[in-house]
Protein backbone atom coordinates (compact mmCIF):
# COMPACT_ATOMS: atom_id res chain seq x y z
CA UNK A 1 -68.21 -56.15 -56.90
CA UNK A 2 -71.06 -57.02 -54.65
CA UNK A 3 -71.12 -57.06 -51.02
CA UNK A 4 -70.73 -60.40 -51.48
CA UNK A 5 -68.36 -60.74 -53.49
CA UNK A 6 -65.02 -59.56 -51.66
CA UNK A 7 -62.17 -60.89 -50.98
CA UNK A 8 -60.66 -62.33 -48.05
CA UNK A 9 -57.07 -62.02 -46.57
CA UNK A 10 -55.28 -58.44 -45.19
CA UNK A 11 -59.37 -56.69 -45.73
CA UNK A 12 -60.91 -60.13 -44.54
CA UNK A 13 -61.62 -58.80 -41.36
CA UNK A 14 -64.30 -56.15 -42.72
CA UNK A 15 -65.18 -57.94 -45.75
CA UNK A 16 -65.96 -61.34 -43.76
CA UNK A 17 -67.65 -60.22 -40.82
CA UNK A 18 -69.61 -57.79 -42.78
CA UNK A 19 -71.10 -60.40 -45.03
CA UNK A 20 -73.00 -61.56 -42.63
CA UNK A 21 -74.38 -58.50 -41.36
CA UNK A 22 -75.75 -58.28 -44.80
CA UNK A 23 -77.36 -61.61 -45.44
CA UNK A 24 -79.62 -60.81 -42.20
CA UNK A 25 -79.84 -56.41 -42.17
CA UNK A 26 -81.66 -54.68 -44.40
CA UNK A 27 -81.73 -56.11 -47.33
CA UNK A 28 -82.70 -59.49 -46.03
CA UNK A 29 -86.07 -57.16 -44.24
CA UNK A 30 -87.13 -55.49 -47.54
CA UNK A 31 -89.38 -58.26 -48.86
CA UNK A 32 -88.79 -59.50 -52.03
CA UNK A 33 -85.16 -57.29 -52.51
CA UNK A 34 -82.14 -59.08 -50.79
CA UNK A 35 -82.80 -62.94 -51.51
CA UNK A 36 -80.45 -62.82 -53.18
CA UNK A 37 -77.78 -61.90 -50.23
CA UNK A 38 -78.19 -65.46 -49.24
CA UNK A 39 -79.49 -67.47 -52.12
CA UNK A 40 -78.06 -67.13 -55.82
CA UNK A 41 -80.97 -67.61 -58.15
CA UNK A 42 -79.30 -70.84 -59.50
CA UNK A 43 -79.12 -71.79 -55.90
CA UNK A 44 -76.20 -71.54 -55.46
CA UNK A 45 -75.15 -69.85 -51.71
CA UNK A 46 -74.71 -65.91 -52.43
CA UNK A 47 -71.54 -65.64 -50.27
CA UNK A 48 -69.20 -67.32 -51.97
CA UNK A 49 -65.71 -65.71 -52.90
CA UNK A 50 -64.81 -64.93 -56.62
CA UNK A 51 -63.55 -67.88 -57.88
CA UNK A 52 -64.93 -70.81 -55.82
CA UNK A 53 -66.25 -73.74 -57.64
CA UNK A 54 -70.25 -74.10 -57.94
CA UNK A 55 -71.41 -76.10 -54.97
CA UNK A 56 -72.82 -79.20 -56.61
CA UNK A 57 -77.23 -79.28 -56.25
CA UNK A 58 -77.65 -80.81 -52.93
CA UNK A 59 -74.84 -79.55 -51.04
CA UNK A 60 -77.09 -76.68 -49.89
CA UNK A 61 -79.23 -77.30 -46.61
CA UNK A 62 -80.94 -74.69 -48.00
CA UNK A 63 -82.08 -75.85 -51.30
CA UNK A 64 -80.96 -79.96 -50.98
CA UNK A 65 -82.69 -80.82 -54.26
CA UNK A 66 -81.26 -78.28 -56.14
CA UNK A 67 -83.79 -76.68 -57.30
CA UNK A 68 -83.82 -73.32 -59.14
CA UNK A 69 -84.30 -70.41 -56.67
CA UNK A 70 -85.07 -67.35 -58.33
CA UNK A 71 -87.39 -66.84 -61.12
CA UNK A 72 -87.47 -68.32 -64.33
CA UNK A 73 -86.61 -66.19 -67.46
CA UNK A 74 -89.85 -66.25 -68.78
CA UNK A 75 -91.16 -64.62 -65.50
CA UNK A 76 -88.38 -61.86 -65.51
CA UNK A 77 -89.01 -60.95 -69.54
CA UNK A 78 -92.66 -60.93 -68.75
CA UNK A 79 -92.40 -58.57 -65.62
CA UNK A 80 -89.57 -56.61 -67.83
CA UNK A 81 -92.06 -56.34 -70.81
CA UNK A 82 -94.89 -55.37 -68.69
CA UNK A 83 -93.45 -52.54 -66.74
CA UNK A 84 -92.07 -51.10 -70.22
CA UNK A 85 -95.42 -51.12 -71.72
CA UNK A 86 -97.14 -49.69 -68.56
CA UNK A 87 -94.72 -47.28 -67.53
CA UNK A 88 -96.96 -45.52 -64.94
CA UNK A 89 -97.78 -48.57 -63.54
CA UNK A 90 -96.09 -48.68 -59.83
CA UNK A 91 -96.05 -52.22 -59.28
CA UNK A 92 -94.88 -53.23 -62.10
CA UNK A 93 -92.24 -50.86 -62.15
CA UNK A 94 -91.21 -52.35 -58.63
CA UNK A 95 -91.58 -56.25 -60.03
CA UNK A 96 -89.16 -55.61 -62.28
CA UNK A 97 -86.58 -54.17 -60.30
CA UNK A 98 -87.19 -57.35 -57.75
CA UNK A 99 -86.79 -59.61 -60.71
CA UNK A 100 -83.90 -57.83 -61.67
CA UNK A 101 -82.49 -57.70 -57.97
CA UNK A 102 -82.46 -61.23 -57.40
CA UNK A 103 -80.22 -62.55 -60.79
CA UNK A 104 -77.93 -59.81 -59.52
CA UNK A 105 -78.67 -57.38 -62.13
CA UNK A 106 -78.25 -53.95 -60.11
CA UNK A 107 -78.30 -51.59 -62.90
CA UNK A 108 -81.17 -52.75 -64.21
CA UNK A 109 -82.86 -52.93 -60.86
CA UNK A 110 -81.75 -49.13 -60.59
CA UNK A 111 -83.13 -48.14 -64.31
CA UNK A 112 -86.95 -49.27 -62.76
CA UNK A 113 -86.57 -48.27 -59.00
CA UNK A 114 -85.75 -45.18 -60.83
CA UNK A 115 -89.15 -44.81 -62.76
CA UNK A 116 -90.58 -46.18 -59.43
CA UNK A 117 -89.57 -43.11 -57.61
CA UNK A 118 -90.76 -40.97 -60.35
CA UNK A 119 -94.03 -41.75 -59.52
CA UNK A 120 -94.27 -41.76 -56.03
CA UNK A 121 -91.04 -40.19 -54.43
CA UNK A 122 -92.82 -40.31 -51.03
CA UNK A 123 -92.80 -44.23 -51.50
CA UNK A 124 -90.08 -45.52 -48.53
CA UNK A 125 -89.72 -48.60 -49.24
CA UNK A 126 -88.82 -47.64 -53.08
CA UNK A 127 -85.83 -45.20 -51.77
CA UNK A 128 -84.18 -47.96 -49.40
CA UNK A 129 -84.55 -50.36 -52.16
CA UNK A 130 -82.27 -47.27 -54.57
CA UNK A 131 -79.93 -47.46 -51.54
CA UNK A 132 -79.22 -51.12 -51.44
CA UNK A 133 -79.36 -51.97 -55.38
CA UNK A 134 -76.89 -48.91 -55.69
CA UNK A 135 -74.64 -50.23 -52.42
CA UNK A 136 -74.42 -53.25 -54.38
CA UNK A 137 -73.19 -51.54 -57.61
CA UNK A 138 -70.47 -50.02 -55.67
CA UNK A 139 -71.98 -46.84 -56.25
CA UNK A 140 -71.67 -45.53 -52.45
CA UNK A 141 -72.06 -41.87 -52.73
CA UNK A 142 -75.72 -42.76 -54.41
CA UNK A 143 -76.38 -45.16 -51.71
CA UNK A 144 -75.78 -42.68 -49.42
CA UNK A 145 -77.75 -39.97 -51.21
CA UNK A 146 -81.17 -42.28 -51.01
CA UNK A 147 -80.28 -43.51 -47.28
CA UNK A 148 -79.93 -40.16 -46.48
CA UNK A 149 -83.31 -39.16 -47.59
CA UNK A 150 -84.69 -42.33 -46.15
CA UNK A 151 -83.40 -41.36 -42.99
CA UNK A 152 -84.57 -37.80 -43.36
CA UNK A 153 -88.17 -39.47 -43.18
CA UNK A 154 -87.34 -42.30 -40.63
CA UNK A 155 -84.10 -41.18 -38.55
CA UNK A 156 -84.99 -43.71 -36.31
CA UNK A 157 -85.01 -46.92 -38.94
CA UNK A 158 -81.84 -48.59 -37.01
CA UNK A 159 -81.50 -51.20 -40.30
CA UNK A 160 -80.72 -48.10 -43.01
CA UNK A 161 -78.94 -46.13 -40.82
CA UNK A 162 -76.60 -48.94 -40.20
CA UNK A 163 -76.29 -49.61 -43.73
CA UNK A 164 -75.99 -45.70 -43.93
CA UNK A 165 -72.63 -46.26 -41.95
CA UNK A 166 -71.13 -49.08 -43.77
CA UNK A 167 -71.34 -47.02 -47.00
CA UNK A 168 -68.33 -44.89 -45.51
CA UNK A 169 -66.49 -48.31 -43.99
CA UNK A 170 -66.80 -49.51 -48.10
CA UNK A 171 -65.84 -46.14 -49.84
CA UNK A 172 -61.76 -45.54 -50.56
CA UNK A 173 -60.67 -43.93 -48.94
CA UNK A 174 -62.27 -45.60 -45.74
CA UNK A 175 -64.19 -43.04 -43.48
CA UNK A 176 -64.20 -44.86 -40.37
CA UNK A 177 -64.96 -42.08 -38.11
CA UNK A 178 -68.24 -41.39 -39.79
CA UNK A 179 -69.18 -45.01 -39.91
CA UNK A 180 -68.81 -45.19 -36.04
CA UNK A 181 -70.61 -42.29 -35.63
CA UNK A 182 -73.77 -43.67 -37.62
CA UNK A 183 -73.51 -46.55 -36.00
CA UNK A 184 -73.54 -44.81 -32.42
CA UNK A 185 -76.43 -43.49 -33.55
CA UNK A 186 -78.07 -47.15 -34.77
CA UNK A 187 -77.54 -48.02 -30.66
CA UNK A 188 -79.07 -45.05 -29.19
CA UNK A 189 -81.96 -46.48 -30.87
CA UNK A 190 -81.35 -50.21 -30.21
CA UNK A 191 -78.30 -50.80 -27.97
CA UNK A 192 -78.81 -54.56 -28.46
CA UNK A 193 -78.25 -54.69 -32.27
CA UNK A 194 -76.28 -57.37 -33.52
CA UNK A 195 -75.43 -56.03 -37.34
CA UNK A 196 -74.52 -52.57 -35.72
CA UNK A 197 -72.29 -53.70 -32.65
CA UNK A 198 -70.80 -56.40 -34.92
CA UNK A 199 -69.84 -53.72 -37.71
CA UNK A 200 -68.83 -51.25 -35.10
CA UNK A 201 -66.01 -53.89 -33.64
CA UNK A 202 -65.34 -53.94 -37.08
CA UNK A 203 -64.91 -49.74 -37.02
CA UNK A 204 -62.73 -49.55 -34.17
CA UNK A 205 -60.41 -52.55 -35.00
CA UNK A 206 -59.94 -51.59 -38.27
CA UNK A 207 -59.23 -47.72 -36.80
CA UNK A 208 -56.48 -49.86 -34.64
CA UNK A 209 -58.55 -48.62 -31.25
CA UNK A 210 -58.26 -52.25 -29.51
CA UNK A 211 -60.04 -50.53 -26.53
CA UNK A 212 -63.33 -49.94 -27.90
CA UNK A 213 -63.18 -52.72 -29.97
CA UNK A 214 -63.28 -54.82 -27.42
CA UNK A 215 -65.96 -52.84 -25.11
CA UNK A 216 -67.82 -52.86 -28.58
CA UNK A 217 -67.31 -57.03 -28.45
CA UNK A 218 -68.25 -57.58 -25.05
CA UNK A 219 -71.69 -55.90 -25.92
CA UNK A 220 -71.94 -57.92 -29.03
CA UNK A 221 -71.01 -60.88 -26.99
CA UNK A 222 -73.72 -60.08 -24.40
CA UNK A 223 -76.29 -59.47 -26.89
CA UNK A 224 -75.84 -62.03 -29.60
CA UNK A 225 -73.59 -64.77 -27.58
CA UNK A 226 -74.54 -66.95 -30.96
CA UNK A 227 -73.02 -64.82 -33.19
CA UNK A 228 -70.44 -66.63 -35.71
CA UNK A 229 -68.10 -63.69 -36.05
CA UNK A 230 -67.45 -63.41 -32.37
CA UNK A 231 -64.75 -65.61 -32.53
CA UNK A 232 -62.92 -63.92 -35.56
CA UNK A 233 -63.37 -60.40 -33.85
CA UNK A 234 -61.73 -61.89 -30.60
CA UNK A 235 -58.54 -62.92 -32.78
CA UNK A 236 -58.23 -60.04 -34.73
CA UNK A 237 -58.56 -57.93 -31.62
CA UNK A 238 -55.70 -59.98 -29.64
CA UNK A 239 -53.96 -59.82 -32.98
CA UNK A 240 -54.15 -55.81 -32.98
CA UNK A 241 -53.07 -55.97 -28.98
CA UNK A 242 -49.91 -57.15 -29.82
């Protein structure tokens, strides 16, 4: 199950406002490693829930011709080939993780951010990228092994830490103390964030604390007065008032 692939109804509330945090956080900033979070490589949108017919090609302002997206196979085999037969060749070892990123492929994406690290552990951008392919193979303690060392090097990166927190709002059981604690910590870096003050109304309503959730809203309101899930926090907070 990806991030964007969960369900709606009773859990709706974290998985639907949460989607969006994750089409525009982190994974949307690490260039070539999170199209994917808002464009299938078919073209098809990324955010639709299990089961939901294909949307037809030109349904999507995104893509109205309905083109193809995401590489072709050839270009994937070719990067795939390439960073097998030059395995202590960076790059290549990072091309093919894209490649396999973007079709959705985590594990494989894993297998070469894996030799990536290998040779150059230092290499930020290469641990965030471990933390989001592994976030998106459910794998949440790994995610939060390599956000934790990417945070060890940048504790001030507002975009992992966030991401950081979400791993424990994702986990079962739910850790929703620590998650508002990391996201605290996002604000006292960037009070004005919209991913982390959306995700922390998320925190506190699922946590049943209607108080800070709306506090939490306000601030998201003030910030981000565009924000599409402001009206879904506002009934699920008058919901959990009564």
């Amino acid at each position: 199950m990806t991030k964007d692939n969960i369900l709606f109804g009773i859990v709706g509330l974290l998985a639907g406002l949460i989607i969006g945090f994750f089409v525009t956080n982190s994974l949307n900033k690490q260039q070539g490693f999170g199209a994917v979070s808002a464009q299938t490589a078919t073209g098809q949108p990324g955010n639709l829930p299990p089961g939901h017919p294909d949307v037809p090609p030109g349904s999507n302002p995104a893509n109205p011709a309905g083109q193809q997206m995401g590489p072709s196979s050839a270009e994937v085999q070719a990067a795939i080939d390439k960073a097998k037969s030059e395995p202590d060749n960076f790059d290549a070892q990072v091309k093919a993780a894209e490649f396999y990123y973007q079709i959705q492929r985590f594990d494989g994406a894993i297998e070469f951010l894996t030799r990536a690290n290998q040779l150059k552990p230092d290499d930020y951008d290469t641990i965030v990228h471990l933390g989001n392919a592994s976030f998106d193979s459910d794998k949440y303690d790994e995610a939060d092994k390599w956000y934790s060392l990417a945070l060890s090097k940048k504790p001030d990166d507002v975009d992992v830490r966030t991401d950081f927190g979400l791993t424990y709002m994702f986990r079962e059981p739910a850790n929703y103390d620590r998650a508002i604690q990391e996201f605290k910590r996002s604000l006292e870096v960037d009070p004005n964030h919209s991913q982390t003050l959306q995700n922390l109304t998320v925190a506190y309503t699922k946590k049943g604390d209607a108080a800070n959730a709306s506090a939490t809203l306000a601030k998201l309101s003030a910030a981000d007065k565009s924000n599409p899930a402001i009206a879904k926090l506002q009934s699920d907070i008058a919901a959990l008032k009564k």
